[in-house]
PDB file of N, CA and C in Angstrom:
ATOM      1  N   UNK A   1     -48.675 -13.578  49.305  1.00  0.00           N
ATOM      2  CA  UNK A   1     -47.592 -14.321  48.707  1.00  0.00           C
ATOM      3  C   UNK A   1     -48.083 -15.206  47.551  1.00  0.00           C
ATOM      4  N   UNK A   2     -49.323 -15.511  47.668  1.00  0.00           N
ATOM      5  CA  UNK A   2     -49.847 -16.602  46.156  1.00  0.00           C
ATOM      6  C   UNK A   2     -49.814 -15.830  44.955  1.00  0.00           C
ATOM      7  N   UNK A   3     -50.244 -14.617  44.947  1.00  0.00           N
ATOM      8  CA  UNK A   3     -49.750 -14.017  43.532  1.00  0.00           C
ATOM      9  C   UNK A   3     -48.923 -13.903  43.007  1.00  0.00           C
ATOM     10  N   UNK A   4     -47.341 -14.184  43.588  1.00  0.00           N
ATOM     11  CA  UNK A   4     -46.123 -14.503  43.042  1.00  0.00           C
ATOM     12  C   UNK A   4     -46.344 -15.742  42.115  1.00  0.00           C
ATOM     13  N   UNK A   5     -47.068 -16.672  42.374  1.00  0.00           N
ATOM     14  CA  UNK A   5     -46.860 -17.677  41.565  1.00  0.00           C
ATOM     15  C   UNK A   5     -47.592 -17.675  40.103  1.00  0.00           C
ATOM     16  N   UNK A   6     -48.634 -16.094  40.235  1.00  0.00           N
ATOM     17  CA  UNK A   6     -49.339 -16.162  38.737  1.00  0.00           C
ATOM     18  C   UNK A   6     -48.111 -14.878  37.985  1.00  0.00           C
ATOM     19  N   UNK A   7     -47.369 -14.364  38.536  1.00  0.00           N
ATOM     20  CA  UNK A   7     -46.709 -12.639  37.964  1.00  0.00           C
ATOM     21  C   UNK A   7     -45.309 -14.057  37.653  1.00  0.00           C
ATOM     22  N   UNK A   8     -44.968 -12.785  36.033  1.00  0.00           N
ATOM     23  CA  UNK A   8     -43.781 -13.513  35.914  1.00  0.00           C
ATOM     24  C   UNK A   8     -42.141 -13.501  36.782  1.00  0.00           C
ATOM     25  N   UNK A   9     -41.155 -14.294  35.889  1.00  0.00           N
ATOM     26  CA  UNK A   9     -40.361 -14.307  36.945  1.00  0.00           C
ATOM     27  C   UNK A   9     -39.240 -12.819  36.998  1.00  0.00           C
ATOM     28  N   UNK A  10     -39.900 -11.650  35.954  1.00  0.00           N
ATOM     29  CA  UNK A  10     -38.783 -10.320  36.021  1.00  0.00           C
ATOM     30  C   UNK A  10     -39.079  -9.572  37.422  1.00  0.00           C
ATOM     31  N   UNK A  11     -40.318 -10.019  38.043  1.00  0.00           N
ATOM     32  CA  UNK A  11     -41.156  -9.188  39.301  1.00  0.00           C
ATOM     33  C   UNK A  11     -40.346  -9.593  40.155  1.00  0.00           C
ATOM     34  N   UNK A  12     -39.630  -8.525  40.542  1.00  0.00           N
ATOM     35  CA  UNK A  12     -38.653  -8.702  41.802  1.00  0.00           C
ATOM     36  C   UNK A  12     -38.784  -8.029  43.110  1.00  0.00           C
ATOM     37  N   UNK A  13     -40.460  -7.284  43.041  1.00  0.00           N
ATOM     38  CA  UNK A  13     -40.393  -6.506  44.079  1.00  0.00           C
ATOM     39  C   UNK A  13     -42.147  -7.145  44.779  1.00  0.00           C
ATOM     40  N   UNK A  14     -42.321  -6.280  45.361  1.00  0.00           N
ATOM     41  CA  UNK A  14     -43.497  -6.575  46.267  1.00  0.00           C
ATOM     42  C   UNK A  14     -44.439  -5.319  46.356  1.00  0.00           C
ATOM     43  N   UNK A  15     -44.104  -4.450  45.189  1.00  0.00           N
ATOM     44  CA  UNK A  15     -44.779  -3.213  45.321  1.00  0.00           C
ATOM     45  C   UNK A  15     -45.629  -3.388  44.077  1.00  0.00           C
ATOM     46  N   UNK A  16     -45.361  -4.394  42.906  1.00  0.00           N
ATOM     47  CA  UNK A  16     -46.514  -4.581  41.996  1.00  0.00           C
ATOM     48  C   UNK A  16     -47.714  -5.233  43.101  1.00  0.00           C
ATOM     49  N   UNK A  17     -47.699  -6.151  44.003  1.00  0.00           N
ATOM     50  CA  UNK A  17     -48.367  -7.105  44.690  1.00  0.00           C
ATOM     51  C   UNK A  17     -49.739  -5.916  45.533  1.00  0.00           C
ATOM     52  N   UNK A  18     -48.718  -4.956  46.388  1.00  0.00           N
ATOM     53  CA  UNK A  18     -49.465  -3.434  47.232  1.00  0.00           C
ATOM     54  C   UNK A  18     -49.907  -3.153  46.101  1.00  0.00           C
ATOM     55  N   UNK A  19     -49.581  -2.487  45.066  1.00  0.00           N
ATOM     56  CA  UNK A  19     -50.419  -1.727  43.824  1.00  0.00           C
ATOM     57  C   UNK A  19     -51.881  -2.405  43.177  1.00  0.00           C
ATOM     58  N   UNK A  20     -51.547  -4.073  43.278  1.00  0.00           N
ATOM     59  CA  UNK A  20     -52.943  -4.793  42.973  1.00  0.00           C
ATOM     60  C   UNK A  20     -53.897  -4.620  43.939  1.00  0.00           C
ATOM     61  N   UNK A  21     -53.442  -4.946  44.827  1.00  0.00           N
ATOM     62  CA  UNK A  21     -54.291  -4.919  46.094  1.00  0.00           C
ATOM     63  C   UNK A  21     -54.977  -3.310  46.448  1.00  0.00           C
ATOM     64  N   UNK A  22     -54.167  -2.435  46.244  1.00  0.00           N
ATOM     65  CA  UNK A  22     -54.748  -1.393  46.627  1.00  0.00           C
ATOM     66  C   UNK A  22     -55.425  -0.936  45.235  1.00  0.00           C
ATOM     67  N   UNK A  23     -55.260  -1.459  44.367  1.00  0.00           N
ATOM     68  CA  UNK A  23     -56.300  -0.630  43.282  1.00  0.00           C
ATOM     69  C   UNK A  23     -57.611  -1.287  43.339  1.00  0.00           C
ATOM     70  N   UNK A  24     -58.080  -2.783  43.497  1.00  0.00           N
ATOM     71  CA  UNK A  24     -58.737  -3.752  44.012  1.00  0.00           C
ATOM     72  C   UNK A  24     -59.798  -2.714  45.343  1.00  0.00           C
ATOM     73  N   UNK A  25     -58.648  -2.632  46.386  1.00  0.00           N
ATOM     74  CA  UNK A  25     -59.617  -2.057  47.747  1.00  0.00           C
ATOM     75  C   UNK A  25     -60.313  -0.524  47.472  1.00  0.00           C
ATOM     76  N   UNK A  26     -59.165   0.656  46.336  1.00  0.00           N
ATOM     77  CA  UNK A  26     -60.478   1.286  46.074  1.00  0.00           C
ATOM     78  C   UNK A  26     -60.994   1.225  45.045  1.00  0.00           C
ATOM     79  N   UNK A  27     -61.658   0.715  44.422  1.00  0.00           N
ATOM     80  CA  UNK A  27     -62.529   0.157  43.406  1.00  0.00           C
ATOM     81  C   UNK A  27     -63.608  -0.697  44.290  1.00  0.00           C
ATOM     82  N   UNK A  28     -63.674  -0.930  45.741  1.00  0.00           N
ATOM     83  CA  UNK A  28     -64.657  -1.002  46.268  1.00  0.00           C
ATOM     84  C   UNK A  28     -64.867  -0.745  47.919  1.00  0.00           C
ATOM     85  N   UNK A  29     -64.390   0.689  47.782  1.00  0.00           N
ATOM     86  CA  UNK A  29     -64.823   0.932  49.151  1.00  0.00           C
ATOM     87  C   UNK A  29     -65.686   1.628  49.513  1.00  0.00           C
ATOM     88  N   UNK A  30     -66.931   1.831  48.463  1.00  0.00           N
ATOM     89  CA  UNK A  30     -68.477   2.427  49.300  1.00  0.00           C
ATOM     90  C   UNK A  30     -69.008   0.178  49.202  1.00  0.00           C
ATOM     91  N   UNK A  31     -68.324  -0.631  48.675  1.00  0.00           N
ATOM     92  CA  UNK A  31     -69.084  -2.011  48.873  1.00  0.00           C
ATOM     93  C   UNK A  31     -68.598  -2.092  50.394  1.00  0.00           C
ATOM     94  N   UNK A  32     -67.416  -2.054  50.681  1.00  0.00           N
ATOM     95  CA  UNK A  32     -67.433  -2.407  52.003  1.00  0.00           C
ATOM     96  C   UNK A  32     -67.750  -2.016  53.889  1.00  0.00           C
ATOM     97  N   UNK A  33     -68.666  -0.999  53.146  1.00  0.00           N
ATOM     98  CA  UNK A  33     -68.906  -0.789  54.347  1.00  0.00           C
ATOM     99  C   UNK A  33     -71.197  -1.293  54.715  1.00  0.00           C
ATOM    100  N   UNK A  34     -71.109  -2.119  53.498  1.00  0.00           N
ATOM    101  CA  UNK A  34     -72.363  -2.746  53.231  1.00  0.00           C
ATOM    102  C   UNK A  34     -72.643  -4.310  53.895  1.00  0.00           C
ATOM    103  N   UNK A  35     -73.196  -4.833  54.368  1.00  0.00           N
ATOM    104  CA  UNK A  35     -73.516  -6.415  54.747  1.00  0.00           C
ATOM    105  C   UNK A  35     -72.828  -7.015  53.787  1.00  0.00           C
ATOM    106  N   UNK A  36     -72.642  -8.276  54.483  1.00  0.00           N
ATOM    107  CA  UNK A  36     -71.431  -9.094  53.550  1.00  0.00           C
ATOM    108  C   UNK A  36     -72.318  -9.163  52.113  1.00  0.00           C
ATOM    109  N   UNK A  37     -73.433 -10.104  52.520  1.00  0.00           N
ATOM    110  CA  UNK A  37     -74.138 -10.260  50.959  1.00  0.00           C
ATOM    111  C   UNK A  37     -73.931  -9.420  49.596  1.00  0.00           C
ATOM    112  N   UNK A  38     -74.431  -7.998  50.532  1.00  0.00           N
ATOM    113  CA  UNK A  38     -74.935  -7.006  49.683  1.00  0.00           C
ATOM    114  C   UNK A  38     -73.686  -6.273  49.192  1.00  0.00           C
ATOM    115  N   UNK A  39     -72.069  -6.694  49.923  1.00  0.00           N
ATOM    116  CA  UNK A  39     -70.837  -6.148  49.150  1.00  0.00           C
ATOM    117  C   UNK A  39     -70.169  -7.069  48.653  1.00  0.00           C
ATOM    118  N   UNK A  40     -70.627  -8.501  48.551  1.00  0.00           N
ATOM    119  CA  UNK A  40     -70.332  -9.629  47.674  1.00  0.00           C
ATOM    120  C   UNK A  40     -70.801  -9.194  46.400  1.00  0.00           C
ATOM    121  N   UNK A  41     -72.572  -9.045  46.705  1.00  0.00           N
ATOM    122  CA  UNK A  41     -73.183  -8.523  44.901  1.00  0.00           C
ATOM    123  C   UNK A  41     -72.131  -7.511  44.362  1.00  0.00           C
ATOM    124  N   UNK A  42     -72.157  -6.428  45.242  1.00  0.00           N
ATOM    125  CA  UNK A  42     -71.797  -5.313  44.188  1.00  0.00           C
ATOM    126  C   UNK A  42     -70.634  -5.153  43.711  1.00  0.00           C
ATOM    127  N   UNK A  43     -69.461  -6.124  44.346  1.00  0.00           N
ATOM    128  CA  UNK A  43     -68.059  -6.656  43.971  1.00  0.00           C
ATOM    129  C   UNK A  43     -68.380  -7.619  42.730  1.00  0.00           C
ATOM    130  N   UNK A  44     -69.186  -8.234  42.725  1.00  0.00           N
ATOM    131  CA  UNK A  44     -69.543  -8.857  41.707  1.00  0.00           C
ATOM    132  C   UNK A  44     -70.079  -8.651  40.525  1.00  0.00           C
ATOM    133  N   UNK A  45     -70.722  -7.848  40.506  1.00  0.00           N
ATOM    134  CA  UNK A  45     -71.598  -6.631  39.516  1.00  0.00           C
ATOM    135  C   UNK A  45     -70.839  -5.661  39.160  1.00  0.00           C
ATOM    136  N   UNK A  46     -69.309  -4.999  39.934  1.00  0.00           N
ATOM    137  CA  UNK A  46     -68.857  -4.278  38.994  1.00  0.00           C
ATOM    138  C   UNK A  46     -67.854  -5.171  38.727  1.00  0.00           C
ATOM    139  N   UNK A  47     -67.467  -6.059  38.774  1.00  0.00           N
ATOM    140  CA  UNK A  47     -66.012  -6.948  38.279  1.00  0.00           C
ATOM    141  C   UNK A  47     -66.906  -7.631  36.749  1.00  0.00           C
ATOM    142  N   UNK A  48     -67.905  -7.975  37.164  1.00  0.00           N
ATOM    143  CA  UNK A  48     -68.528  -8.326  35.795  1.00  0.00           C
ATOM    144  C   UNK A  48     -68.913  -7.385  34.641  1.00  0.00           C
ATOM    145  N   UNK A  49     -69.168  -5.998  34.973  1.00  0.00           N
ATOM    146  CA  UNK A  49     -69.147  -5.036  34.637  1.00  0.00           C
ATOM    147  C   UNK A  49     -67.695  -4.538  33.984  1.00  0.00           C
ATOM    148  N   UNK A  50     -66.953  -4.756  34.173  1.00  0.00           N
ATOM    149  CA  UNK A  50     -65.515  -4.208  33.883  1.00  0.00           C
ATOM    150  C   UNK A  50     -65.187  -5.540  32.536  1.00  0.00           C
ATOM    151  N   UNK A  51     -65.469  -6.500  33.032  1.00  0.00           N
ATOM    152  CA  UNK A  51     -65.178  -7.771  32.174  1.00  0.00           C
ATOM    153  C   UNK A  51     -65.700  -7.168  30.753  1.00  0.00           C
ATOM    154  N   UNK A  52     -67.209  -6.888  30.700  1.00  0.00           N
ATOM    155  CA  UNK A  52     -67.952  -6.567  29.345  1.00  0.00           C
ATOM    156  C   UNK A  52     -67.139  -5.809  28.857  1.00  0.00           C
ATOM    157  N   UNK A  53     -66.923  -4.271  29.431  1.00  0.00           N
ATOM    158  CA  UNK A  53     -66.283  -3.333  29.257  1.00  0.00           C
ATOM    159  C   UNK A  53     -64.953  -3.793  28.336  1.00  0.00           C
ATOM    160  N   UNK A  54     -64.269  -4.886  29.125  1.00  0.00           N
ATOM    161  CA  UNK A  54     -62.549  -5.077  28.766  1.00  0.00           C
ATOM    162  C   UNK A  54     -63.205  -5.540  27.045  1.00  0.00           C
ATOM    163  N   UNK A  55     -64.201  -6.572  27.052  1.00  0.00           N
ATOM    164  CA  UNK A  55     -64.103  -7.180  25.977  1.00  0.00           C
ATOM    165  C   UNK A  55     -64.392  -6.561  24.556  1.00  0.00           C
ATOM    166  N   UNK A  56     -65.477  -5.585  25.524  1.00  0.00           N
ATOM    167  CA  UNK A  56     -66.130  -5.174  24.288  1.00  0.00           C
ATOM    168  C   UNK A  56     -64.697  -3.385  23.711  1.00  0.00           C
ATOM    169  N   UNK A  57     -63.516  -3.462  24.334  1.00  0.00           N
ATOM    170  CA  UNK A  57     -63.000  -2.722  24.108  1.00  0.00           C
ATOM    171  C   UNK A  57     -61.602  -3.956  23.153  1.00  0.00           C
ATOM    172  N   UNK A  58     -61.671  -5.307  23.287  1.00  0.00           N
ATOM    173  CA  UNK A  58     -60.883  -6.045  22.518  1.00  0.00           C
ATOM    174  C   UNK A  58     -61.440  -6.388  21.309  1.00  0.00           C
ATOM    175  N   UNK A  59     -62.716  -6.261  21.402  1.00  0.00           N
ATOM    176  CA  UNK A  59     -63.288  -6.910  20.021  1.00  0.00           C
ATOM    177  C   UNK A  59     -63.542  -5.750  19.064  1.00  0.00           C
ATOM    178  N   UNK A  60     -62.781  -4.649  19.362  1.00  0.00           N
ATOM    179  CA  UNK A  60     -63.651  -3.136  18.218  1.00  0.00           C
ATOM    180  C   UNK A  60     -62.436  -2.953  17.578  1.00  0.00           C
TER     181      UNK A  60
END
């Protein structure tokens, strides 16, 4: 329910909310079946990874 408060106010459904979430869970499901640590890093390493990616695809 907290992501309602960042999506604007035309979002009238709850299926953008499932669609985040599930694109999120597979985009890391060989991390989760790893020790917490070691699927913290690699959640972290590709989200930072994607970041470069986004930017270096805004700045060209």
């Amino acid at each position: 329910m907290w992501t309602r408060a960042f999506l604007g106010t035309t979002c009238k459904s709850d299926i953008v909310e499932k669609n985040l979430c599930e694109a999120f869970n597979s985009s890391i499901v060989k991390a989760r079946f790893k020790s917490i640590i070691k699927m913290l890093e690699d959640i972290r390493t590709k989200m930072m990874t994607r970041i470069v990616e986004k930017k270096k695809l805004c700045n060209e």
